[in-house]
C-alpha atoms as a PDB file:
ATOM      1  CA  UNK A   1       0.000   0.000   0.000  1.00  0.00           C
ATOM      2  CA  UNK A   2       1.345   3.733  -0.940  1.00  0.00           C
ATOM      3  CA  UNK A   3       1.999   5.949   2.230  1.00  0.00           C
ATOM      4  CA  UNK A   4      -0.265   8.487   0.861  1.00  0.00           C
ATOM      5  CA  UNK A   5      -3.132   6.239   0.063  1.00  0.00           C
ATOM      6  CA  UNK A   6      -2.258   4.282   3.478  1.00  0.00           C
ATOM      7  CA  UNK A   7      -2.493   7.403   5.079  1.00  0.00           C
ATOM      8  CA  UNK A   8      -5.617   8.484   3.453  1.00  0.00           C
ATOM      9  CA  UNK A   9      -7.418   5.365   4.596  1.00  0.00           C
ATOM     10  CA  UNK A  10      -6.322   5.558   8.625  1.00  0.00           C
ATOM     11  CA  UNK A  11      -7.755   9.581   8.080  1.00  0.00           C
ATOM     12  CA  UNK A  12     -10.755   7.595   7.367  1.00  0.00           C
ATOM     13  CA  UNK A  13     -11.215   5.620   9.235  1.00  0.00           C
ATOM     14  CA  UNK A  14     -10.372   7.753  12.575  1.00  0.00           C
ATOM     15  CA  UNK A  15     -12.610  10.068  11.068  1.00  0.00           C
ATOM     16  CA  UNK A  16     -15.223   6.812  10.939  1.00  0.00           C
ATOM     17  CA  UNK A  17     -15.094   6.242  14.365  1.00  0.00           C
ATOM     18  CA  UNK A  18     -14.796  10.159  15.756  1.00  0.00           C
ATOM     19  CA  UNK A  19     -18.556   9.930  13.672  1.00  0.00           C
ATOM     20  CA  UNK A  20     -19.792   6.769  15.540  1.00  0.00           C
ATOM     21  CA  UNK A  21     -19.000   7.651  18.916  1.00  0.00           C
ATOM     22  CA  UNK A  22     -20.024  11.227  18.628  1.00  0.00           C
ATOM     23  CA  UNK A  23     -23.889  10.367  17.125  1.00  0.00           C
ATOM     24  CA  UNK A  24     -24.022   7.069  19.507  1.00  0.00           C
ATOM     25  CA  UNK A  25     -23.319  10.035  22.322  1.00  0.00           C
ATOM     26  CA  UNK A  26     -26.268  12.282  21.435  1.00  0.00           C
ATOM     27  CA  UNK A  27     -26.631  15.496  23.302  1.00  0.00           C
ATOM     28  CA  UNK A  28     -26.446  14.956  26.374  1.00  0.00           C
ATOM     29  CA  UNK A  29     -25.828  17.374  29.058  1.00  0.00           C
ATOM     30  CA  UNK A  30     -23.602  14.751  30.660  1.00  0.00           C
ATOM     31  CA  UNK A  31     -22.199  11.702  28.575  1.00  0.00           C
ATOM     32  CA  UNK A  32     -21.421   9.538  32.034  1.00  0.00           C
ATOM     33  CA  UNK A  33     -24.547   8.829  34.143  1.00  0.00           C
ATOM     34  CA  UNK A  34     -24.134  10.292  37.674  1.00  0.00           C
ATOM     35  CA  UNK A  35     -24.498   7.673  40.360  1.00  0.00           C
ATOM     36  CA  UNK A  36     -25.444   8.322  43.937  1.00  0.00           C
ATOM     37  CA  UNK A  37     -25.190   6.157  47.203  1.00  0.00           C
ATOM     38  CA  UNK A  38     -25.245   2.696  47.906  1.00  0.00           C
ATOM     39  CA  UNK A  39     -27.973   0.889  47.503  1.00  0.00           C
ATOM     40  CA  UNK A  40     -29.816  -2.570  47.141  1.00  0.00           C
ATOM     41  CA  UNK A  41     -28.605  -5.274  45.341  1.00  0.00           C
ATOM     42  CA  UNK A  42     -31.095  -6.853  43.055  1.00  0.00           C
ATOM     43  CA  UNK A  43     -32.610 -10.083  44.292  1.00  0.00           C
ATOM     44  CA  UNK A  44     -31.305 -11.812  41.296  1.00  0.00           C
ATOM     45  CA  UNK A  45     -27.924 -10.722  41.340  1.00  0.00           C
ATOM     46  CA  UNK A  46     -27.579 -11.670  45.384  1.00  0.00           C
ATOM     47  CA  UNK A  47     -28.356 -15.206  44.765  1.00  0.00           C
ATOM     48  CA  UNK A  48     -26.091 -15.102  41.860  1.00  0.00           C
ATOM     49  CA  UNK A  49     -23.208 -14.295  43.880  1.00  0.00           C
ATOM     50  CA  UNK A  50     -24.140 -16.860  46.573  1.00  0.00           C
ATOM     51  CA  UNK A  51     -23.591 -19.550  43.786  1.00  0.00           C
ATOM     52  CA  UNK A  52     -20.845 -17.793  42.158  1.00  0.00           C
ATOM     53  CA  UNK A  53     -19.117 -15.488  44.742  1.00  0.00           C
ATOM     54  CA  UNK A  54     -15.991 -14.645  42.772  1.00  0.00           C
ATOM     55  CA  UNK A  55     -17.782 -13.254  40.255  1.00  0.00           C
ATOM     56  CA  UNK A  56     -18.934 -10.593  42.943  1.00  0.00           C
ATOM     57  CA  UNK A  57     -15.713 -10.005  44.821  1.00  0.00           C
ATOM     58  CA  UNK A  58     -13.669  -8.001  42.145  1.00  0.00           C
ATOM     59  CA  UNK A  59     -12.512  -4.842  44.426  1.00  0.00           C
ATOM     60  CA  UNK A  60     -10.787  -2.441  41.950  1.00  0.00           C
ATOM     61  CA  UNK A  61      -9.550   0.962  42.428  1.00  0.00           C
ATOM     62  CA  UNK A  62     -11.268   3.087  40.060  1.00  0.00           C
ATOM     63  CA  UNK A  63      -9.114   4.680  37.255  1.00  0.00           C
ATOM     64  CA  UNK A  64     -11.704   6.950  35.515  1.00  0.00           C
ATOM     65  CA  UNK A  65     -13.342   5.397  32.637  1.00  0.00           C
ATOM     66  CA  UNK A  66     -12.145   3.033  29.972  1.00  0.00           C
ATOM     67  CA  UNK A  67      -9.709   4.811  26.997  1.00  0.00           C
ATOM     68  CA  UNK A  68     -11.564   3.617  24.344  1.00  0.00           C
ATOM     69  CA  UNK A  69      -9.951   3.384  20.771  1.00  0.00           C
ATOM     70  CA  UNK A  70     -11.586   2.433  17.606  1.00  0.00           C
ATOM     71  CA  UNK A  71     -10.535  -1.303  17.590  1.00  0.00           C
ATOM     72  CA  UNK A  72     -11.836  -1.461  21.280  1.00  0.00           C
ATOM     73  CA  UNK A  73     -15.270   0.020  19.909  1.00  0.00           C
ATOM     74  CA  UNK A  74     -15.358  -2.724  17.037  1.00  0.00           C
ATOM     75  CA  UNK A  75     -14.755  -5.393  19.245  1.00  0.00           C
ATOM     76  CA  UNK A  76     -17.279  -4.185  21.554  1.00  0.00           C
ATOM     77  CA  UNK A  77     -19.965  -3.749  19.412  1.00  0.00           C
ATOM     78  CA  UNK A  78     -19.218  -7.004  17.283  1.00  0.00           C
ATOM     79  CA  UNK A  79     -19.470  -8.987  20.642  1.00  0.00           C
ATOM     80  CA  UNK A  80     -22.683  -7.293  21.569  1.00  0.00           C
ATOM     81  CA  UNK A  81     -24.139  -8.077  18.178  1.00  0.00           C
ATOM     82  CA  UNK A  82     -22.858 -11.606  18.371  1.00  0.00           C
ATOM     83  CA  UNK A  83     -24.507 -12.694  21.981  1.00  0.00           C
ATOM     84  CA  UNK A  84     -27.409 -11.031  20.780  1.00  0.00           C
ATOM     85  CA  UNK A  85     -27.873 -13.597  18.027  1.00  0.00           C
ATOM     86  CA  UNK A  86     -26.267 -16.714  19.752  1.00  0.00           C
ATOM     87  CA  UNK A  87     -28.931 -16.591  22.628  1.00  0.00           C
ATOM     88  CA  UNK A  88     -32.615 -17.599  22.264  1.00  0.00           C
ATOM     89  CA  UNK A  89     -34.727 -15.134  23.860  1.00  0.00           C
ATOM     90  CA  UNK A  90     -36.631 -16.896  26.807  1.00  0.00           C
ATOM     91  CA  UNK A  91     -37.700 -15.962  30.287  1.00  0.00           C
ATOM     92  CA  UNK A  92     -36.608 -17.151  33.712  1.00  0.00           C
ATOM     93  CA  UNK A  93     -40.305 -18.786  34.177  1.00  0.00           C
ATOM     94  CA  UNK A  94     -39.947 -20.876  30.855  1.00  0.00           C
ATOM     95  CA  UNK A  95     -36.356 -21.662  31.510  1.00  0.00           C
ATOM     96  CA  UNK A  96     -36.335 -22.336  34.770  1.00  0.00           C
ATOM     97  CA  UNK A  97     -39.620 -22.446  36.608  1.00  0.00           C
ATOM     98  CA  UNK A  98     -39.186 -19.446  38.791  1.00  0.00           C
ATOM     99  CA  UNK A  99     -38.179 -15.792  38.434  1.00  0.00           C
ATOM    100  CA  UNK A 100     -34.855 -13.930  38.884  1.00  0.00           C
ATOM    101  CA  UNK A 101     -32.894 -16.518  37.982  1.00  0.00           C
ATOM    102  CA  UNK A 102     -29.880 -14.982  37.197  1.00  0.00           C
ATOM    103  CA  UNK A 103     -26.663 -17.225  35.504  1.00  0.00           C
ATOM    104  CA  UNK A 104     -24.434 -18.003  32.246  1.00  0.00           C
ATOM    105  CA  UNK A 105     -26.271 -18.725  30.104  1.00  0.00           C
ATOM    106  CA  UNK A 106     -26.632 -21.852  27.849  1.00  0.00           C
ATOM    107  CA  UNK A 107     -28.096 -21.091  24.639  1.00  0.00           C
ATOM    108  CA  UNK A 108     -31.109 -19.520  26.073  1.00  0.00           C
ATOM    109  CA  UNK A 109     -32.013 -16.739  28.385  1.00  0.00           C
ATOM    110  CA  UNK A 110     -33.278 -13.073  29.409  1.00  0.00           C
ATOM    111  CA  UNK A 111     -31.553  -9.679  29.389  1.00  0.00           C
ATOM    112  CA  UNK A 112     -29.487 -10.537  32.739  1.00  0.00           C
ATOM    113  CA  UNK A 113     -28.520 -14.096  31.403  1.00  0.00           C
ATOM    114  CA  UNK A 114     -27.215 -11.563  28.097  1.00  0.00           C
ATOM    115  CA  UNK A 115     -25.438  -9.186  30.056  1.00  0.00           C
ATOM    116  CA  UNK A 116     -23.477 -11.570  32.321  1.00  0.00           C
ATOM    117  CA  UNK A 117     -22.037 -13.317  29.231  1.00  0.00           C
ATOM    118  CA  UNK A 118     -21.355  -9.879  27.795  1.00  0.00           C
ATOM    119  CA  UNK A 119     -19.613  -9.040  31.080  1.00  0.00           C
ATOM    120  CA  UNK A 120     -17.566 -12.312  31.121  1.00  0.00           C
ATOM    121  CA  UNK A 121     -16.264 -11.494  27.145  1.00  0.00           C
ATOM    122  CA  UNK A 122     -15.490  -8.371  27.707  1.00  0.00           C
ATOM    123  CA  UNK A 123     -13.810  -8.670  31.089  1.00  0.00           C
ATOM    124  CA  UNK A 124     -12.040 -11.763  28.874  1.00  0.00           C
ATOM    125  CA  UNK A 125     -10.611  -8.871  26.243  1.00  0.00           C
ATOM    126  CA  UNK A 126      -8.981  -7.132  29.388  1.00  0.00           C
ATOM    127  CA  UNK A 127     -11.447  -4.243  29.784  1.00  0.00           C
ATOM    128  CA  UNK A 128     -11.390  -3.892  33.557  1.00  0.00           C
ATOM    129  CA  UNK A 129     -14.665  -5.044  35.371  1.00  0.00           C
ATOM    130  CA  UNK A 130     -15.086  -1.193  37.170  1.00  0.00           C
ATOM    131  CA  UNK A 131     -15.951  -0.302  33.335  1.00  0.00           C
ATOM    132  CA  UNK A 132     -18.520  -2.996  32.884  1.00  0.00           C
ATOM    133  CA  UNK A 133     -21.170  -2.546  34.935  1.00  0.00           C
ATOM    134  CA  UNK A 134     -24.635  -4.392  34.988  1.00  0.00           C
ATOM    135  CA  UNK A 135     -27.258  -2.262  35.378  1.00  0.00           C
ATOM    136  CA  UNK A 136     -30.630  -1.736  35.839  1.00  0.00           C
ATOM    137  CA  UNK A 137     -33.832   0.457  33.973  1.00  0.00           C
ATOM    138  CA  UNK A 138     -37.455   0.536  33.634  1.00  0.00           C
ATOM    139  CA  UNK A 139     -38.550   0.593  30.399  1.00  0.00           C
ATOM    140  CA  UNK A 140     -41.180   3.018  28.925  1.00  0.00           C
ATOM    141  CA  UNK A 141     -44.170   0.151  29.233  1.00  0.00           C
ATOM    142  CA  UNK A 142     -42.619   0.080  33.112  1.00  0.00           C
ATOM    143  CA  UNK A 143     -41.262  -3.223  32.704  1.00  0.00           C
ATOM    144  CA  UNK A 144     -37.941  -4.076  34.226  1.00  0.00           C
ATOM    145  CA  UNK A 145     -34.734  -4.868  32.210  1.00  0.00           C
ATOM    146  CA  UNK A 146     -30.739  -5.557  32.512  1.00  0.00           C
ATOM    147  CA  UNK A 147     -28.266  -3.971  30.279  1.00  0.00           C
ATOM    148  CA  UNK A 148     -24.550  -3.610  30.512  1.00  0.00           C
ATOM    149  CA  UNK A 149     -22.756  -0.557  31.001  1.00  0.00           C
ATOM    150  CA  UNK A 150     -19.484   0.662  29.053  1.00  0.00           C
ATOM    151  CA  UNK A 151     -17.939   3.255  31.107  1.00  0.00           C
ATOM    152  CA  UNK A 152     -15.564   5.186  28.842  1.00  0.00           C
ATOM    153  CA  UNK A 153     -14.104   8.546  28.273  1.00  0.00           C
ATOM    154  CA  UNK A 154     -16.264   9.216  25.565  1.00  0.00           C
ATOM    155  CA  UNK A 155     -19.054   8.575  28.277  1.00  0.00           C
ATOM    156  CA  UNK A 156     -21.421   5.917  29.318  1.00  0.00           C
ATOM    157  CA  UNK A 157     -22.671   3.163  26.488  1.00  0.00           C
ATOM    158  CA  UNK A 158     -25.305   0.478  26.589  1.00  0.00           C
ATOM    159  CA  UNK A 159     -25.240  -3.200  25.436  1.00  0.00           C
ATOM    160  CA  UNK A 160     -28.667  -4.274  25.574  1.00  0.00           C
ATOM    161  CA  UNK A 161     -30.197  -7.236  24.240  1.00  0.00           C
ATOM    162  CA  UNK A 162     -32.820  -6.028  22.128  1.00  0.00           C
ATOM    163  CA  UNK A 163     -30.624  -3.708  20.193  1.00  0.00           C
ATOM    164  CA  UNK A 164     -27.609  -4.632  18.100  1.00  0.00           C
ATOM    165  CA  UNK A 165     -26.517  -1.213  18.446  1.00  0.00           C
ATOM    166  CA  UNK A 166     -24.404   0.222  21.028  1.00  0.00           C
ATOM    167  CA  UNK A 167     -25.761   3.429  22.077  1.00  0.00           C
ATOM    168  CA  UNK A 168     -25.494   6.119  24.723  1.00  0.00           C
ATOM    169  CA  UNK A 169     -27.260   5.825  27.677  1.00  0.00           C
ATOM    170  CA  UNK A 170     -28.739   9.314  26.888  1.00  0.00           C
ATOM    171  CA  UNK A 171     -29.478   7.721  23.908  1.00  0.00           C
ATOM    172  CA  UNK A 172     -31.679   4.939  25.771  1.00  0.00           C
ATOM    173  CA  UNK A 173     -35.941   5.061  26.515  1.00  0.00           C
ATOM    174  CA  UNK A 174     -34.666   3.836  29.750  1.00  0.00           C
ATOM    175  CA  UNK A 175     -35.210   5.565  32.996  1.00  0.00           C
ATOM    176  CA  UNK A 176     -31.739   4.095  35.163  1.00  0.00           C
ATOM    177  CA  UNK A 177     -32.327   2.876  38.561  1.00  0.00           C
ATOM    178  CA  UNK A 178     -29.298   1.383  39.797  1.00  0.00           C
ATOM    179  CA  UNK A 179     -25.675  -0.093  38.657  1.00  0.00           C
ATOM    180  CA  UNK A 180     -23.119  -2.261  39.768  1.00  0.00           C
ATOM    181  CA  UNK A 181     -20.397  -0.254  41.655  1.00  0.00           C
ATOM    182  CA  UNK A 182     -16.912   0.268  39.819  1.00  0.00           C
ATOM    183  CA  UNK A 183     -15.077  -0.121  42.902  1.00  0.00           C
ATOM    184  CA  UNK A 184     -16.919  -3.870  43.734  1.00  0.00           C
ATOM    185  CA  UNK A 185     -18.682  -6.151  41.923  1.00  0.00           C
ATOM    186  CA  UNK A 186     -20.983  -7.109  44.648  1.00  0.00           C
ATOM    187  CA  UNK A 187     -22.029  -3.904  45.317  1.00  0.00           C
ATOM    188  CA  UNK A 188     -24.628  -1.291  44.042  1.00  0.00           C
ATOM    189  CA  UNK A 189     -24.830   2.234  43.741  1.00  0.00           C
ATOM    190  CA  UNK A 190     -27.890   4.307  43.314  1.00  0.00           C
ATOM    191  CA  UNK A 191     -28.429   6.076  39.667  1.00  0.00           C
ATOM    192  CA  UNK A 192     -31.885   7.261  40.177  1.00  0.00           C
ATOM    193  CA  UNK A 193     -34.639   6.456  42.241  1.00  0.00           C
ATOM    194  CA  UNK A 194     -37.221   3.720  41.725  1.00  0.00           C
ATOM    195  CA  UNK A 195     -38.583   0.509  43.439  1.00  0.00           C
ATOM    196  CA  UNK A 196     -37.680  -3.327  43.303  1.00  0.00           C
ATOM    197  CA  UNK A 197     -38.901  -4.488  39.820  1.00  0.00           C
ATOM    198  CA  UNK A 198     -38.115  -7.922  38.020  1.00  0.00           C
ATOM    199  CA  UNK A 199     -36.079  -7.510  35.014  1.00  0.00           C
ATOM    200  CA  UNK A 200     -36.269 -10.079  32.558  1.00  0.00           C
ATOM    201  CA  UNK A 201     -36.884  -8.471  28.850  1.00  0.00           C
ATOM    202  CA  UNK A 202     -36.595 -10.940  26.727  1.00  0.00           C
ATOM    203  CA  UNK A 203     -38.985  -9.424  23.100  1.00  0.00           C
ATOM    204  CA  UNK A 204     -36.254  -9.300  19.840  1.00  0.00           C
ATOM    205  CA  UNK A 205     -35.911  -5.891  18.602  1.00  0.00           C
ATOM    206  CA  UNK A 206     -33.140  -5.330  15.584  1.00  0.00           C
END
C-alpha cells in the first residue's frame, strides 16, 4: 500500500469512528450517568453471587473510565451483536420455573442471562470489570430490564439485548435505577430512584 493512500485510509477511518461515537453520544448534558449512594442489590444478582461469589468479589480501584480506541469500539460492538444472536430469547419462568434466575447462560435466556455473558467477554478482552457494569432500567411500558454498562471517556454506552446497536445511555428510553459499583462487583450504587422491579426483557428488537 502507498503511504499516501495508506495514510488516506487511517484519516478515514479515525474520522469513521470520531462519527460513531459522537452520534451514539447524542446530546447529552452529561455523557457519564451520575451515580449516587449505595444501595440494594437486586434479588437476582444476590443469589447469583451466593452460587458464584468470585464473580462478585472483584474490588478495583477506580481509574476513571475506559480509553476507548476504535478497535476497542469494534470489538465491543461485534461482541454485543454476536450474543445477541447466539442466545434464544426466553424468560426465567420458561427456563427455569421461577423468576430472577440470574446465571451463564446456555443457549437460552433473558436480558441478565445476556449481560453476564457480555460481562464475562469483555472482562475476557482485558477491559477492567469497574468499566462494565450491569445495570438496571425501567422501560417506557414500566417493565424491568438488565443492560450492561461501558464506562468510557467518551461517556457511558449500553449493550442491551434487544438492540444490536451500542448506544449512549442518553441515547436509551430507559429511565436508570441502579448499577453495579466500579469499585466492587458485589455492590450497588444508586443512579436514580425507583422501586424493586423484576427484570427479565426478553422481546427481539433489531
Amino acid at each position: 500500500m502507498r503511504k499516501g493512500k495508506g495514510a488516506g485510509l487511517l484519516a478515514g477511518l479515525a474520522a469513521g469512528f470520531a462519527v460513531t461515537i459522537t452520534s451514539g453520544m447524542g446530546a447529552a448534558a452529561s455523557s457519564n450517568m451520575w451515580t449516587g449512594s449505595t444501595t440494594s442489590q437486586p434479588i437476582g444478582h444476590y443469589e447469583f453471587c451466593v452460587a458464584n461469589p468470585a464473580e462478585c468479589d472483584v474490588k478495583s480501584r477506580d481509574k476513571g473510565p475506559f480509553i476507548l480506541t476504535s478497535q476497542i469500539w469494534q470489538r465491543v460492538t461485534e461482541i454485543n451483536r454476536q450474543i445477541n444472536r447466539a442466545i434464544a430469547p426466553m424468560n426465567d419462568v420458561d427456563l427455569y420455573g421461577r423468576e430472577e434466575l440470574w446465571t451463564f447462560p446456555s443457549g437460552a435466556g433473558d436480558c441478565e442471562d445476556y449481560v453476564l455473558e457480555k460481562q464475562r467477554s469483555l472482562a475476557a478482552m482485558g477491559i477492567p470489570y469497574s468499566d462494565l457494569l450491569i445495570t438496571v432500567v425501567r422501560k417506557p411500558d414500566g417493565e424491568g430490564h438488565a443492560v450492561l454498562t461501558f464506562r468510557t471517556d467518551h461517556g457511558d454506552f449500553i449493550l442491551d439485548n434487544l438492540r444490536d446497536e451500542v448506544r449512549s445511555w442518553a441515547q436509551t428510553p430507559y429511565r436508570f435505577l441502579k448499577r453495579q459499583s466500579s469499585v466492587h462487583s458485589g455492590r450497588w450504587v444508586s443512579l436514580r430512584s425507583g422501586n424493586e422491579i423484576f427484570v427479565g426483557s426478553v422481546e427481539p428488537s433489531r
